[in-house]
PDB file of N, CA and C in Angstrom:
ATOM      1  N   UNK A   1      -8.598  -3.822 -25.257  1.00  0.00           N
ATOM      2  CA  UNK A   1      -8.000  -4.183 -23.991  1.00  0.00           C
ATOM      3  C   UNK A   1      -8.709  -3.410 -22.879  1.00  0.00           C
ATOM      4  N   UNK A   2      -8.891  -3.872 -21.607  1.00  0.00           N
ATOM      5  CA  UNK A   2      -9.389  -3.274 -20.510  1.00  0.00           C
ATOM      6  C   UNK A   2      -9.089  -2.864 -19.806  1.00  0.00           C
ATOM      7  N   UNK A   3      -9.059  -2.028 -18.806  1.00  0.00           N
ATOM      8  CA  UNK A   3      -8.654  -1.522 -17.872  1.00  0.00           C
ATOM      9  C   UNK A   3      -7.405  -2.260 -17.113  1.00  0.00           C
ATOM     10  N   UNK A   4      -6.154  -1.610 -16.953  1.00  0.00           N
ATOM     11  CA  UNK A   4      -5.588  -2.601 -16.097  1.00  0.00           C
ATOM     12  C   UNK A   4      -5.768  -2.618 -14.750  1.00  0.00           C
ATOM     13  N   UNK A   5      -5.477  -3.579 -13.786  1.00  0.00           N
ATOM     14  CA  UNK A   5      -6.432  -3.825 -12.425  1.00  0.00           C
ATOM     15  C   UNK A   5      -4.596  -3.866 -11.785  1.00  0.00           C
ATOM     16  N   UNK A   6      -5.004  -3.448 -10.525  1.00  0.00           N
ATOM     17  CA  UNK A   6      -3.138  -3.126 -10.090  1.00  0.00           C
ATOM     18  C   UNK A   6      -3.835  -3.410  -8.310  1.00  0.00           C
ATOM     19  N   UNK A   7      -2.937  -3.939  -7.537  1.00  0.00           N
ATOM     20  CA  UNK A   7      -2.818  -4.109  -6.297  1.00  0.00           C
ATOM     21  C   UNK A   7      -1.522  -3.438  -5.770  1.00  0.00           C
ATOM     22  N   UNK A   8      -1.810  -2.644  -5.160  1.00  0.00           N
ATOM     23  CA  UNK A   8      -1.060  -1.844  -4.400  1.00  0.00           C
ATOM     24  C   UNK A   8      -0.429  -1.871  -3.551  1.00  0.00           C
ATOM     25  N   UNK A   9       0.497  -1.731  -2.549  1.00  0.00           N
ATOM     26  CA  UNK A   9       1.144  -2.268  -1.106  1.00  0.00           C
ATOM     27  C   UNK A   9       2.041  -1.650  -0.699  1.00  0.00           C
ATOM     28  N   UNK A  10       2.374  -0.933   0.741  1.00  0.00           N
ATOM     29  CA  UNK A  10       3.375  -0.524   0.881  1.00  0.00           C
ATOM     30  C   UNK A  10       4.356  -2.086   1.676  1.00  0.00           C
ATOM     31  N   UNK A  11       5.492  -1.392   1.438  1.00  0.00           N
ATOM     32  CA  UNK A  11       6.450  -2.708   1.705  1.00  0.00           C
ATOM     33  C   UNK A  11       7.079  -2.434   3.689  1.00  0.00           C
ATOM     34  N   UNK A  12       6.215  -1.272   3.791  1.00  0.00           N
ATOM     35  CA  UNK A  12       6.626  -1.144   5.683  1.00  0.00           C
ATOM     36  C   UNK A  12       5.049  -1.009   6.190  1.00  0.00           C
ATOM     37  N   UNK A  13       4.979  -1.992   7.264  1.00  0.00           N
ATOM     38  CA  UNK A  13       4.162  -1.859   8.407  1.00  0.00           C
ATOM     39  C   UNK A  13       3.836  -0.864   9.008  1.00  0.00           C
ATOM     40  N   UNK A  14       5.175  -0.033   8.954  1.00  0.00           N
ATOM     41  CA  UNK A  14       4.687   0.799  10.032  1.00  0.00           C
ATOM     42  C   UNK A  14       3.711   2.291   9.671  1.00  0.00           C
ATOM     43  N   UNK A  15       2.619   2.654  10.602  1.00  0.00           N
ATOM     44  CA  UNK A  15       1.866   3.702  10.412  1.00  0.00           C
ATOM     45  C   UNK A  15       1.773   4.547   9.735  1.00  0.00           C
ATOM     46  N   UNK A  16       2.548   5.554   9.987  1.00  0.00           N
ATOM     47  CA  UNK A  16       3.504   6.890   9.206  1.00  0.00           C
ATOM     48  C   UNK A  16       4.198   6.603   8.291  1.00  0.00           C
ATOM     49  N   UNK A  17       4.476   5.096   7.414  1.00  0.00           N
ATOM     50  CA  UNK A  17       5.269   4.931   6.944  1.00  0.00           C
ATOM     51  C   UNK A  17       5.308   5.737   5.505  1.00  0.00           C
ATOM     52  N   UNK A  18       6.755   6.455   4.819  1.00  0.00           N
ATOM     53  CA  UNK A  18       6.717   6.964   3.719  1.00  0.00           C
ATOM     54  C   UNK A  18       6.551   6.213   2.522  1.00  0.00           C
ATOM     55  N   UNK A  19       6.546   4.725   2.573  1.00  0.00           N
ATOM     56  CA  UNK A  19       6.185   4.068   1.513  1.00  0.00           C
ATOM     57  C   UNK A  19       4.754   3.872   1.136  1.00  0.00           C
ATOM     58  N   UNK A  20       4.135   4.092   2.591  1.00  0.00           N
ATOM     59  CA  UNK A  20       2.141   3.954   2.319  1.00  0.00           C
ATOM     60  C   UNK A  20       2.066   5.458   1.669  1.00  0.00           C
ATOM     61  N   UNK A  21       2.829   6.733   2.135  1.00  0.00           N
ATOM     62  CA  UNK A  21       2.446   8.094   1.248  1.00  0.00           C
ATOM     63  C   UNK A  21       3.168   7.698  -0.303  1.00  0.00           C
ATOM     64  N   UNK A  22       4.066   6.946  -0.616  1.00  0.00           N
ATOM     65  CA  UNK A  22       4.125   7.406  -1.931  1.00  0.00           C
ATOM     66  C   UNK A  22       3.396   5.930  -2.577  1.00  0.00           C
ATOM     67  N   UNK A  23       2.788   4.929  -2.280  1.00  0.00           N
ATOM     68  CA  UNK A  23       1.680   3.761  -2.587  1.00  0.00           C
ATOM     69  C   UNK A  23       0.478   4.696  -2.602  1.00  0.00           C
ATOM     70  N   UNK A  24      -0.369   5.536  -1.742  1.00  0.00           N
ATOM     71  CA  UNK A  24      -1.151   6.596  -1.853  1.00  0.00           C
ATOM     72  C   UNK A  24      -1.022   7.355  -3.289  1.00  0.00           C
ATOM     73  N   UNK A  25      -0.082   8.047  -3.289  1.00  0.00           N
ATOM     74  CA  UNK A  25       0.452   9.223  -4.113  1.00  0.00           C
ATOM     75  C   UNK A  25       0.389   8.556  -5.795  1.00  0.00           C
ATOM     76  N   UNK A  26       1.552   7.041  -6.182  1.00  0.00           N
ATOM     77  CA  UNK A  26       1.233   6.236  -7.196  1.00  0.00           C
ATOM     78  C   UNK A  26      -0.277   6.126  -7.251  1.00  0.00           C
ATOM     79  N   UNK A  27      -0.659   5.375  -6.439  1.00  0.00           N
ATOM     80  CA  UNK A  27      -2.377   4.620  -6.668  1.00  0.00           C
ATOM     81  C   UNK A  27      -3.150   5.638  -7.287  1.00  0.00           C
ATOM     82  N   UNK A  28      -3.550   6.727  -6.580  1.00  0.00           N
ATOM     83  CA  UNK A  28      -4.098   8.100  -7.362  1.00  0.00           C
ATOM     84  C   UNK A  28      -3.867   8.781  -9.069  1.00  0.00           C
ATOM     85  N   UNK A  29      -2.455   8.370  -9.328  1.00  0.00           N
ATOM     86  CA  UNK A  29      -2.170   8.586 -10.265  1.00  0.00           C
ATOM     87  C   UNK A  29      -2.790   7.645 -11.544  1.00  0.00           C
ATOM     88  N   UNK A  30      -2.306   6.179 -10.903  1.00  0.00           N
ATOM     89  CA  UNK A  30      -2.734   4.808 -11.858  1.00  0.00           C
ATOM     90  C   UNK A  30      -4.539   5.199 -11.653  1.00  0.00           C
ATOM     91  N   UNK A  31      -4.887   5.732 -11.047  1.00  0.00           N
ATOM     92  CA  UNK A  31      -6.642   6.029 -11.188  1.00  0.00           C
ATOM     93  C   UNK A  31      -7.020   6.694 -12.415  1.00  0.00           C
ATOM     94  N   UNK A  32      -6.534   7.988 -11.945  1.00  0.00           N
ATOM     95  CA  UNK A  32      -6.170   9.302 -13.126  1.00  0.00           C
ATOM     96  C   UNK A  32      -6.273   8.641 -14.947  1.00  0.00           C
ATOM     97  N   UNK A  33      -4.808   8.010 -14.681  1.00  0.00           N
ATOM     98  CA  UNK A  33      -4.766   7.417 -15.798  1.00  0.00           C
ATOM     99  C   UNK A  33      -5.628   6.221 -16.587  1.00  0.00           C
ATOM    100  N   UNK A  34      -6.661   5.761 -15.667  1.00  0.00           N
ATOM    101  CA  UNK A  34      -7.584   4.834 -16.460  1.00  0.00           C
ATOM    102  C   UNK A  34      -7.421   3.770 -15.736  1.00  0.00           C
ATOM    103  N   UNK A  35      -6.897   3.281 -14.601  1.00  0.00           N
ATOM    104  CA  UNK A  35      -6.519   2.237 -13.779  1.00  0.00           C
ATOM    105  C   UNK A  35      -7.461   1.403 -12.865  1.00  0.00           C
ATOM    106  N   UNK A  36      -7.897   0.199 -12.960  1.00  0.00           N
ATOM    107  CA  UNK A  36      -8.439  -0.194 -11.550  1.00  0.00           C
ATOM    108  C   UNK A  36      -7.672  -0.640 -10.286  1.00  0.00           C
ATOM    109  N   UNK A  37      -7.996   0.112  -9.563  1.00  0.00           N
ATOM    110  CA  UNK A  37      -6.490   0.387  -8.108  1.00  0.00           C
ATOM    111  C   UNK A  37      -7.556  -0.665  -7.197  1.00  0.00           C
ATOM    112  N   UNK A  38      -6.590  -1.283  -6.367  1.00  0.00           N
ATOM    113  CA  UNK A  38      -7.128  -1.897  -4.914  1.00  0.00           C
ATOM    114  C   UNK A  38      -5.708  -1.657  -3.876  1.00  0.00           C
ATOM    115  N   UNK A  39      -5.710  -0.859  -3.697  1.00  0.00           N
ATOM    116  CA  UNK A  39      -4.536  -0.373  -2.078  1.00  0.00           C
ATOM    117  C   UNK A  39      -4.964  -1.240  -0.806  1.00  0.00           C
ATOM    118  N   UNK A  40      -3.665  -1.991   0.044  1.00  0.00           N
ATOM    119  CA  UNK A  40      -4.128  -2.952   0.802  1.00  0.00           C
ATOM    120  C   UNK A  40      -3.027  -2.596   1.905  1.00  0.00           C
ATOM    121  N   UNK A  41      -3.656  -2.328   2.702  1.00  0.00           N
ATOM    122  CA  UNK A  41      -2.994  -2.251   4.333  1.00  0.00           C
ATOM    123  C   UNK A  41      -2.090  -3.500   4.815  1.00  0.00           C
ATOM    124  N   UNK A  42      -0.582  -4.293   4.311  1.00  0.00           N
ATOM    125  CA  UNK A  42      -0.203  -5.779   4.832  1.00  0.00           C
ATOM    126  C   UNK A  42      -0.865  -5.687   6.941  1.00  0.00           C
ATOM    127  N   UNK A  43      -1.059  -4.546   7.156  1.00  0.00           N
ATOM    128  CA  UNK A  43      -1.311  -4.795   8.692  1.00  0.00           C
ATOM    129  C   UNK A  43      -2.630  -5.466   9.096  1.00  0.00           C
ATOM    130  N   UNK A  44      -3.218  -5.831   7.985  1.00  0.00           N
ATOM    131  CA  UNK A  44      -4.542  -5.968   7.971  1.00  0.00           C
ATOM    132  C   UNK A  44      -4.991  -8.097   7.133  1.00  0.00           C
ATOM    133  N   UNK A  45      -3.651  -8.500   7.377  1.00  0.00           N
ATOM    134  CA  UNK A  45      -3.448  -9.667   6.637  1.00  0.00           C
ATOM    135  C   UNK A  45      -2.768 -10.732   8.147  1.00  0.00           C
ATOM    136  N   UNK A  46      -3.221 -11.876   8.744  1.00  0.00           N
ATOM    137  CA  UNK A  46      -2.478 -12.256   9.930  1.00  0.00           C
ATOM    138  C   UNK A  46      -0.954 -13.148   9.070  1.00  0.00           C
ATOM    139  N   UNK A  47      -0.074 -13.095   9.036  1.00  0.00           N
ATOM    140  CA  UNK A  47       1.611 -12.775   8.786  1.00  0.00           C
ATOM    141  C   UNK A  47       2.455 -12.176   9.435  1.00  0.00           C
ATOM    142  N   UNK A  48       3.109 -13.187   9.744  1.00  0.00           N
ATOM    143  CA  UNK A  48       4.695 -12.274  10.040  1.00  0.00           C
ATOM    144  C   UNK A  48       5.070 -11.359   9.502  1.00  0.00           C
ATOM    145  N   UNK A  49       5.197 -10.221  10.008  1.00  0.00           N
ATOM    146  CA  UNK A  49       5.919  -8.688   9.159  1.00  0.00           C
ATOM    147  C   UNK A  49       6.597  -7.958  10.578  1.00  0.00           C
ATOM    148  N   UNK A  50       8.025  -7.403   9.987  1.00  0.00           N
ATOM    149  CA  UNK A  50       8.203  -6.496  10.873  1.00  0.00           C
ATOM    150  C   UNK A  50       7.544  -5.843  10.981  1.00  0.00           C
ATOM    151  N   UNK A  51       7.408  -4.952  12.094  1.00  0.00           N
ATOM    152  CA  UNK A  51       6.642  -3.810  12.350  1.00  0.00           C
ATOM    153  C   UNK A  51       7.482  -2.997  13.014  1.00  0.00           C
ATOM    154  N   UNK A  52       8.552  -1.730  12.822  1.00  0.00           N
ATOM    155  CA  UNK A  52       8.746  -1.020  13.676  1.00  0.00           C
ATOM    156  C   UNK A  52       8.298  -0.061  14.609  1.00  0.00           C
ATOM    157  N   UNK A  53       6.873  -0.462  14.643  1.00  0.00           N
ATOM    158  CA  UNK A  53       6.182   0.530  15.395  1.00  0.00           C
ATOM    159  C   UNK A  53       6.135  -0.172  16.880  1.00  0.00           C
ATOM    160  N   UNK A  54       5.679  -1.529  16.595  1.00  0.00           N
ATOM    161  CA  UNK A  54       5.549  -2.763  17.416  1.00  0.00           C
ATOM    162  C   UNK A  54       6.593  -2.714  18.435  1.00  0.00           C
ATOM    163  N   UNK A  55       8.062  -2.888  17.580  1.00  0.00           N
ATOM    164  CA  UNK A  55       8.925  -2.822  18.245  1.00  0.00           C
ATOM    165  C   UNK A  55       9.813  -1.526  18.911  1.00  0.00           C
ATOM    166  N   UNK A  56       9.072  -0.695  18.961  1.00  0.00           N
ATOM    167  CA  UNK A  56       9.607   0.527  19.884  1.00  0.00           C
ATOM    168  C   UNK A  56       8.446   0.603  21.124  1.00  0.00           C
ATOM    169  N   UNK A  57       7.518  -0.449  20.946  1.00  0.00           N
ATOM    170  CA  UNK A  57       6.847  -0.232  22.536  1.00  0.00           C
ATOM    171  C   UNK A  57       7.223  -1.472  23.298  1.00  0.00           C
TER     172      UNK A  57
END
């Protein structure tokens, strides 16, 4: 069997968000362990997403 291949994502838009540090924090780990990681920014996809960053300016 081969490597497993994993796509990554945090589930908030926003910048600072604590779900991109612990998507960071996982992804590193699934590396460690033998993993092929691809981590993907949703801010970087054109979609509707909240953004609370958006909406405080």
């Amino acid at each position: 069997m081969g490597k497993p291949k994993i796509l990554a994502f945090s589930g908030s838009a926003r910048a600072e968000s604590f779900n991109k540090k612990l998507v960071k924090i996982a992804a590193a780990g699934a590396v460690e362990a033998g993993a092929d990681v691809t981590v993907i920014d949703l801010r970087e996809f054109p979609m509707p997403l909240y953004d609370g960053d958006l909406q405080q300016k």
